[in-house]
N, C-alpha and C. Protein backbone atom coordinates (compact mmCIF):
# COMPACT_ATOMS: atom_id res chain seq x y z
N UNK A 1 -4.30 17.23 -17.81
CA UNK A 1 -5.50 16.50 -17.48
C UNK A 1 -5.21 15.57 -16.30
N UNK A 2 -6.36 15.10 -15.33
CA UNK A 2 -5.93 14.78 -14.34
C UNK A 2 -6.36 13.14 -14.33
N UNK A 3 -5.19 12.54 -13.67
CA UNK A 3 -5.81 10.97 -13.86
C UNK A 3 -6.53 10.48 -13.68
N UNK A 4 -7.39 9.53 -14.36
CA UNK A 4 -9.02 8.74 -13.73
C UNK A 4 -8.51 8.37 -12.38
N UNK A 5 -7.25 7.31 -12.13
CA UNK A 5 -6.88 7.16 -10.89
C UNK A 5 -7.30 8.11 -9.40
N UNK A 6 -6.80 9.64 -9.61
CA UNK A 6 -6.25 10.62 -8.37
C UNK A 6 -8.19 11.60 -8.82
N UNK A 7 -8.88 11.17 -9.76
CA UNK A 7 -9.96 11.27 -9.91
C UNK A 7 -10.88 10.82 -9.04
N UNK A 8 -10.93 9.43 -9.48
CA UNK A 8 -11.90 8.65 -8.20
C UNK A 8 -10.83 8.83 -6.33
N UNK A 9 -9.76 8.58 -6.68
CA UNK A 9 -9.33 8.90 -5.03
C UNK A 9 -9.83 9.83 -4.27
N UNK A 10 -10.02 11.36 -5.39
CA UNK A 10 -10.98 12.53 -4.66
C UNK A 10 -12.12 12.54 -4.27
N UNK A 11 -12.73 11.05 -4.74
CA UNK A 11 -14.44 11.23 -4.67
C UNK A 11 -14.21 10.72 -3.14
N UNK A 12 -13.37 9.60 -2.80
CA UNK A 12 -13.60 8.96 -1.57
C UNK A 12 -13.05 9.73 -0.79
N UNK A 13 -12.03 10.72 -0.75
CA UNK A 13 -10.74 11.37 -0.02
C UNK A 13 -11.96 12.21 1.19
N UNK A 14 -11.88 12.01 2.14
CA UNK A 14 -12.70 12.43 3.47
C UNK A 14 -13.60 11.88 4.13
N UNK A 15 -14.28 10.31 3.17
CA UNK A 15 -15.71 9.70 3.58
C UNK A 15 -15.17 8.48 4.35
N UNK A 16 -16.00 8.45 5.05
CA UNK A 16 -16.01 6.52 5.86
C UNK A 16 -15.51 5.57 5.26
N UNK A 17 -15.67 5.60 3.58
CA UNK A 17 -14.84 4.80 3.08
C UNK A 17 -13.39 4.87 2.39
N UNK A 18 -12.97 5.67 3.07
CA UNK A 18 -11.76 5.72 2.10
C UNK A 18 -10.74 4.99 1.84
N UNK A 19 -10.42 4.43 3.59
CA UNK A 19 -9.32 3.81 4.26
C UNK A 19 -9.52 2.68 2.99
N UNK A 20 -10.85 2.19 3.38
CA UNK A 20 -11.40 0.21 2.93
C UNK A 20 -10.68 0.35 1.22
N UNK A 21 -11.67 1.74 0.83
CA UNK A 21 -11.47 1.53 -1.05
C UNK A 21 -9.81 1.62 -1.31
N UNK A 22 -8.94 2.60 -0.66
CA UNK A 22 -7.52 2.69 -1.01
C UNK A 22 -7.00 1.30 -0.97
N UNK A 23 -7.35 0.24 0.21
CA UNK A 23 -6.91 -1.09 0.27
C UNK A 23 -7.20 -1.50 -0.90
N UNK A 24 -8.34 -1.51 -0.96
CA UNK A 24 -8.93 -2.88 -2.77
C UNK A 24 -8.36 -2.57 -3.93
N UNK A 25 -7.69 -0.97 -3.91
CA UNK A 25 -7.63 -0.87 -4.91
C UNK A 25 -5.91 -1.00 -5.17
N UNK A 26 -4.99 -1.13 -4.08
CA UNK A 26 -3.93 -1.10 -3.65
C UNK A 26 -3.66 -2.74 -3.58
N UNK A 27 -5.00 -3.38 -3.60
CA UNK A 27 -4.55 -4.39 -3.79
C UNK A 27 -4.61 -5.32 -5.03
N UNK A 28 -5.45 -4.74 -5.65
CA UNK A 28 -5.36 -4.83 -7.10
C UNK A 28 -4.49 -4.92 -7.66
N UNK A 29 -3.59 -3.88 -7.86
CA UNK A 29 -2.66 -3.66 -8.50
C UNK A 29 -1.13 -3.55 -7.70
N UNK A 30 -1.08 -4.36 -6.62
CA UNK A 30 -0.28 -5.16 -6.08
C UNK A 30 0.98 -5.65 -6.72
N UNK A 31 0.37 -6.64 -7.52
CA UNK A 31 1.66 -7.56 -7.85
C UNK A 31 1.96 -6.79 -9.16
N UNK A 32 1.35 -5.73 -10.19
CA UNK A 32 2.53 -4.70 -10.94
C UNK A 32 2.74 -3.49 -10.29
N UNK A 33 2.35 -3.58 -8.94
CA UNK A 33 3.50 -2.05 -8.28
C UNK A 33 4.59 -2.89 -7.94
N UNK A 34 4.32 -4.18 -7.17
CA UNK A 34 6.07 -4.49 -6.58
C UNK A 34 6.20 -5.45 -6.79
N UNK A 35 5.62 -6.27 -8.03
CA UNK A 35 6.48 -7.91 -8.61
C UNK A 35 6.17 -8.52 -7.97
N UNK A 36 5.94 -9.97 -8.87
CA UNK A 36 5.77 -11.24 -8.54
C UNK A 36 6.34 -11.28 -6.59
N UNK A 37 7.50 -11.54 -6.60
CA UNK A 37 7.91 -11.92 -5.25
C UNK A 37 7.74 -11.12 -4.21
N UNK A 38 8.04 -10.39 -4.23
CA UNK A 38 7.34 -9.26 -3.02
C UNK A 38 6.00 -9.31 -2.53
N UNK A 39 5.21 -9.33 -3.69
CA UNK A 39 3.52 -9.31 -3.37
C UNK A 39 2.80 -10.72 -3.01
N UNK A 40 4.10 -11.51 -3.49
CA UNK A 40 4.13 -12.63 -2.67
C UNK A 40 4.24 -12.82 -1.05
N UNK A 41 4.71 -12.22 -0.55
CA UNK A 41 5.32 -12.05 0.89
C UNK A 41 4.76 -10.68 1.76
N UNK A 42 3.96 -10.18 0.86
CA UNK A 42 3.23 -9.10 1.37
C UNK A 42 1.97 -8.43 0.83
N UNK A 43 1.41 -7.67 2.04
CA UNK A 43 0.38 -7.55 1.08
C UNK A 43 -0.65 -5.76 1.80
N UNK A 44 -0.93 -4.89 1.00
CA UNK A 44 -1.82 -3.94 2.26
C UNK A 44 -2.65 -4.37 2.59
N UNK A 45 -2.40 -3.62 4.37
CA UNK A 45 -3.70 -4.46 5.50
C UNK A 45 -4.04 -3.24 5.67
N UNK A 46 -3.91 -1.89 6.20
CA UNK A 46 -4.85 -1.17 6.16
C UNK A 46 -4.14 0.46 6.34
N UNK A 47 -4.48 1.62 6.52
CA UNK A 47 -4.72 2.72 5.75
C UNK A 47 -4.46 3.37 7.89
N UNK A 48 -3.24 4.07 8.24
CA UNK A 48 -3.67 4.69 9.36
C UNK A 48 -3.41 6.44 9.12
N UNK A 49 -4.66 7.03 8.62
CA UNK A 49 -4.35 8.17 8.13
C UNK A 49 -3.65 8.19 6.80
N UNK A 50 -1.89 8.57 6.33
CA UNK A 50 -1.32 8.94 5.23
C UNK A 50 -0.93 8.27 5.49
N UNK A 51 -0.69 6.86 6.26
CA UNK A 51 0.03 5.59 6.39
C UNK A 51 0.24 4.49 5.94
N UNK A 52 0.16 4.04 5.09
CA UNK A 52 -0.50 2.46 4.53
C UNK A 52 1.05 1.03 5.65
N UNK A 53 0.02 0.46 5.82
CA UNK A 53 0.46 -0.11 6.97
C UNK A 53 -0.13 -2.03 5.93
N UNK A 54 1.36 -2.40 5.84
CA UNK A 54 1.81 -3.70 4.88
C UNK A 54 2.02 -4.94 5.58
N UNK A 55 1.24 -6.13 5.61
CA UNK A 55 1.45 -7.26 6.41
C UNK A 55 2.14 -7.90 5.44
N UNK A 56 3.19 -8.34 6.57
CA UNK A 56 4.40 -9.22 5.55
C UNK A 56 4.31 -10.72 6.27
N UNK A 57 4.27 -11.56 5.59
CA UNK A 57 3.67 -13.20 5.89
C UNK A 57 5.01 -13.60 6.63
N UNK A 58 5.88 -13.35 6.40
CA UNK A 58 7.51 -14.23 6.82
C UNK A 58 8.29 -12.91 7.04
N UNK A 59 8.39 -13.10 8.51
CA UNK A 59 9.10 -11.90 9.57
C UNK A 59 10.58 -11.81 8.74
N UNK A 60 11.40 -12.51 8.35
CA UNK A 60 11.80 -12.77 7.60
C UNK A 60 12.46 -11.81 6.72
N UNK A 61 11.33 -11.72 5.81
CA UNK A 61 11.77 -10.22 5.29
C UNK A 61 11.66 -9.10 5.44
N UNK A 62 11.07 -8.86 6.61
CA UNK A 62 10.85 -7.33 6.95
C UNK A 62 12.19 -6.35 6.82
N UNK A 63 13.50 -7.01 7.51
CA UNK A 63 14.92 -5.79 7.02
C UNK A 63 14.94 -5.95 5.77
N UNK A 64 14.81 -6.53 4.77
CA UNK A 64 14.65 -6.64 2.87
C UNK A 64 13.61 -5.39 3.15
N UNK A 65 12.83 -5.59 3.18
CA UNK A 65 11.43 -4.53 2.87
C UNK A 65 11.95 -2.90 3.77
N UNK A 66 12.45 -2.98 4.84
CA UNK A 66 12.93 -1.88 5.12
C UNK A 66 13.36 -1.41 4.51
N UNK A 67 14.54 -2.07 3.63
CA UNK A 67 15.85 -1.35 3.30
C UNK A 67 15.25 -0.76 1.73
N UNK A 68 14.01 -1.29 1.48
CA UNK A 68 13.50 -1.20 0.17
C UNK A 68 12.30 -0.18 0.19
N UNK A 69 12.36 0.07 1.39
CA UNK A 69 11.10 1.62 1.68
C UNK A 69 10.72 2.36 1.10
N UNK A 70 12.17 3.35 0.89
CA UNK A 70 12.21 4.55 -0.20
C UNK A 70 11.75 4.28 -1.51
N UNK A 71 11.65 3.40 -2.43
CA UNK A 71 11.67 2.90 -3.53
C UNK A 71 10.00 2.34 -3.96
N UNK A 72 9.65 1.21 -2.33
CA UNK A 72 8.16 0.61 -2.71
C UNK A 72 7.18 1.86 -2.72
N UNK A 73 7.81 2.70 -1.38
CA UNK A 73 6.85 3.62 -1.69
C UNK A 73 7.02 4.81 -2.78
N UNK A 74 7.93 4.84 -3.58
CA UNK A 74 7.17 5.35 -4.45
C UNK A 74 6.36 4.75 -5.41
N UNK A 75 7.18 3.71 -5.60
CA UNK A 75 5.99 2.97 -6.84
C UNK A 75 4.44 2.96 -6.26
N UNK A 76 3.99 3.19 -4.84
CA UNK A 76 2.74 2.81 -4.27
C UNK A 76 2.36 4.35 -4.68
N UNK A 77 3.12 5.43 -4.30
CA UNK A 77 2.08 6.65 -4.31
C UNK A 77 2.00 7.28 -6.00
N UNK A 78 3.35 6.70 -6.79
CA UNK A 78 2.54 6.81 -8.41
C UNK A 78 1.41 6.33 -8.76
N UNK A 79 0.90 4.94 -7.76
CA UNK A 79 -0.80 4.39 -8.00
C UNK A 79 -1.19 5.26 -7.01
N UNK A 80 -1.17 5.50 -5.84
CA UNK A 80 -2.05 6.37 -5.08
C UNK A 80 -1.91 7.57 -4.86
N UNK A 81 -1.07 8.07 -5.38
CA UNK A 81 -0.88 10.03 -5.15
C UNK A 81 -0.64 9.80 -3.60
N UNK A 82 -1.08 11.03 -3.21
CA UNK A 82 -0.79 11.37 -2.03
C UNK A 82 -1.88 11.46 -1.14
N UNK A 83 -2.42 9.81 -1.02
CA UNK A 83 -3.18 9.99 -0.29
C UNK A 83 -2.10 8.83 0.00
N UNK A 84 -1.60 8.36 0.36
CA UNK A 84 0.19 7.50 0.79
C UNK A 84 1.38 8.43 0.91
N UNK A 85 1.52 9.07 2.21
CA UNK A 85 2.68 9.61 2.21
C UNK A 85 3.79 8.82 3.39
N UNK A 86 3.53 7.79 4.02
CA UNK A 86 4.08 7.00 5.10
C UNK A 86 3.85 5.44 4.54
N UNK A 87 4.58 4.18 4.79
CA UNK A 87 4.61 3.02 4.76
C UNK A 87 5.18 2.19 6.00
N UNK A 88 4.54 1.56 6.83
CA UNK A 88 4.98 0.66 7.78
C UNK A 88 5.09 -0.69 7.27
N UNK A 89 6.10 -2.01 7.78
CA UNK A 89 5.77 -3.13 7.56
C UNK A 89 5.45 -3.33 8.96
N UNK A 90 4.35 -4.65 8.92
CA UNK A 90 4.19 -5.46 10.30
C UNK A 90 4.31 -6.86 10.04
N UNK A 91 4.38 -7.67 10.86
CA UNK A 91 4.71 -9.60 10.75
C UNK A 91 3.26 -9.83 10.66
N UNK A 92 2.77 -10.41 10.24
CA UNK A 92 1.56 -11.12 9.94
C UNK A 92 1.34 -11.95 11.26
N UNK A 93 0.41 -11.26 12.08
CA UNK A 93 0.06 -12.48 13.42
C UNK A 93 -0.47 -13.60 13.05
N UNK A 94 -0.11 -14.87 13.99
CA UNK A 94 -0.39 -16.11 13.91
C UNK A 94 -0.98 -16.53 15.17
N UNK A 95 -1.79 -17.23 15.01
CA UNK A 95 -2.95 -16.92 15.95
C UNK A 95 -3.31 -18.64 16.18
């Protein structure tokens, strides 16, 4: 049987909204894909294609989060299937 999750992902998977809903819902469930501290220091900003592209508040940790790639993303595409097959971090601009 197939998950309610990778269920509703199919309804949006091709429409105008897909990018926006994968964020809300990626951000939802944020801080139990990657813990208190991490989701502290980061957070998804937006969707480029199979990309999910992660603003990290404190440049700081971006080599931590590199070196931790292989790993966040899987915990991200067990919540999102494979509509997440790439992860970038970026520094959070300050403006």
């Amino acid at each position: 049987m197939e998950s309610l999750s990778n269920l509703l992902f199919s309804l949006y998977r091709g429409t105008p909204l897909h990018d926006e809903w994968m964020i809300a819902c990626l951000q939802g469930a944020w801080r139990e894909l990657l813990g208190e501290k991490l989701a502290h220091v980061c957070r998804p900003l937006s969707m480029r294609g199979l990309e999910l592209v992660v603003e990290v508040s404190d440049a700081a940790w971006l080599p931590a989060l590199s070196s931790m790639k292989p790993e966040l993303l899987g915990r991200i595409r067990s919540a999102a299937g494979d509509d997440v097959q790439l992860i970038s971090f970026v520094p959070k601009e300050t403006a």
